[in-house]
Protein backbone atom coordinates (compact mmCIF):
# COMPACT_ATOMS: atom_id res chain seq x y z
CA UNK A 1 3.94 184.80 -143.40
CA UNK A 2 1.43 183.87 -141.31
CA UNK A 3 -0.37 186.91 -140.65
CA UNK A 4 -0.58 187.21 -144.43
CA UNK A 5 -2.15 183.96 -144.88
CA UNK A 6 -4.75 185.06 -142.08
CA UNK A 7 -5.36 187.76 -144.25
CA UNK A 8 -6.24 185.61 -147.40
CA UNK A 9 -8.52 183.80 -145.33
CA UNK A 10 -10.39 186.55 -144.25
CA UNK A 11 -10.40 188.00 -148.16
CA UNK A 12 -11.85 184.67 -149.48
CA UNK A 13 -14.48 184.37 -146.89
CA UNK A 14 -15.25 187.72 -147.55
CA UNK A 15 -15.79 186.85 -151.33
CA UNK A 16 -17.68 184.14 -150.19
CA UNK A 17 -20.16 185.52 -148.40
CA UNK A 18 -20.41 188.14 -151.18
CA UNK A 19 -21.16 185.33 -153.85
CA UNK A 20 -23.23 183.73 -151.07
CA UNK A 21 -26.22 187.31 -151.52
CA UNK A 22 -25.09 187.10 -155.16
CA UNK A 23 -26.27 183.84 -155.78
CA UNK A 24 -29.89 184.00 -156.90
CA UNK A 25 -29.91 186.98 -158.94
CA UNK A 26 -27.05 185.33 -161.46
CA UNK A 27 -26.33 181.76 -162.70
CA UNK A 28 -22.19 183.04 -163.06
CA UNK A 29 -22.63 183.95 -159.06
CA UNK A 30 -24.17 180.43 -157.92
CA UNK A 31 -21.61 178.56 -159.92
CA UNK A 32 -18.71 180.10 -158.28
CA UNK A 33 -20.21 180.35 -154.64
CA UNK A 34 -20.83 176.67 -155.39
CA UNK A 35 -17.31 175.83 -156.25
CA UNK A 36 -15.79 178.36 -153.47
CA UNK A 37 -18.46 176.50 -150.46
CA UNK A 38 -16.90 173.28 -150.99
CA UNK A 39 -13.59 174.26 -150.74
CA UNK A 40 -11.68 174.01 -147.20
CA UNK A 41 -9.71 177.32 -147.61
CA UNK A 42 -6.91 176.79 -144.90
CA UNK A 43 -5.89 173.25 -146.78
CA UNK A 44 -5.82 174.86 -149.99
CA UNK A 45 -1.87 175.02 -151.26
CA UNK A 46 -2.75 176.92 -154.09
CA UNK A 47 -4.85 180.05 -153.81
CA UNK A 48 -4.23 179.90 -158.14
CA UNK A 49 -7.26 177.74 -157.65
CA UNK A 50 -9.29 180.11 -156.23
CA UNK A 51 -8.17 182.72 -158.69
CA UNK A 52 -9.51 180.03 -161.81
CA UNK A 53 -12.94 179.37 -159.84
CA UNK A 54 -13.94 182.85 -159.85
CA UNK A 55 -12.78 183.96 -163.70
CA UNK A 56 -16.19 184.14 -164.90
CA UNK A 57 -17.43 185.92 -162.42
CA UNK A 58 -14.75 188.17 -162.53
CA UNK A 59 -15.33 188.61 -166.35
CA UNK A 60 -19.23 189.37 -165.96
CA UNK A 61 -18.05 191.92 -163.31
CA UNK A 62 -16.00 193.98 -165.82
CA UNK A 63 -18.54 193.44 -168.33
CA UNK A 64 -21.30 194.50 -165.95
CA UNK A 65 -18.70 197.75 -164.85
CA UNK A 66 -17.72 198.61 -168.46
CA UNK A 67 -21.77 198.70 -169.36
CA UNK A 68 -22.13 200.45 -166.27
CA UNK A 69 -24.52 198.54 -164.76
CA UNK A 70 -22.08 197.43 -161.55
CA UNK A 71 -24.61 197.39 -158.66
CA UNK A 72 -23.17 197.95 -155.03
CA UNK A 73 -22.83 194.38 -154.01
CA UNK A 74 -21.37 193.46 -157.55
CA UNK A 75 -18.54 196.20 -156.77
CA UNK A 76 -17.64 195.07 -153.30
CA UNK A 77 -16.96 191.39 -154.46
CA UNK A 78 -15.28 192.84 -157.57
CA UNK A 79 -13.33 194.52 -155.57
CA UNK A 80 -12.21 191.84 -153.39
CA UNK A 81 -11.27 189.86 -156.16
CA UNK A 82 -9.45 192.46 -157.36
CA UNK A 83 -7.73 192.49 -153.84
CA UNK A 84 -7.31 188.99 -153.89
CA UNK A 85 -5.17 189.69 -157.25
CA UNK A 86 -3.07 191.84 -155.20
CA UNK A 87 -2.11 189.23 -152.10
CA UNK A 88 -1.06 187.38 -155.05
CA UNK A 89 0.76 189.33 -157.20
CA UNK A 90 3.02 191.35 -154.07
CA UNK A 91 3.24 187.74 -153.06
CA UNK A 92 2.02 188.59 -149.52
CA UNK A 93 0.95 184.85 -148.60
């Protein structure tokens, strides 16, 4: 359990600091690095919550990926929310 948990905490700082060179070129990026930077991640009991604070930018993602305009860094934090989806869903924390 607890290696899993250090494993979460190494995916949401990961998305953090992916938000974090996101942030100035979109609005949907600063909100959610914003929301994500004032959150102590190890006190968190619900990572749910992190799941709702990065919906929109998950939804620009797919909209950016379906338009196929997904630049590099836009694809590595999709795709660490989309891991982040997966700790969740096999239940691995």
């Amino acid at each position: 359990m607890m290696k899993n948990k250090e494993m979460l905490l190494q995916l949401l700082n990961k998305i953090e600091a992916n938000l974090a060179k996101l942030a100035n070129e979109n609005a949907v990026f600063s909100v959610a690095y914003t929301k994500l930077h004032k959150v102590e991640f190890n006190e968190v009991e619900s990572y749910q919550s992190f799941k709702d604070m990065l919906t929109d930018c998950y939804k620009y993602l797919i909209d950016q990926e379906n338009n196929g305009k997904l630049t590099l860094n836009e694809r590595v934090l999709l795709n660490n929310i989309d891991r982040l989806d997966d700790l969740m869903v096999e239940g691995k924390m």
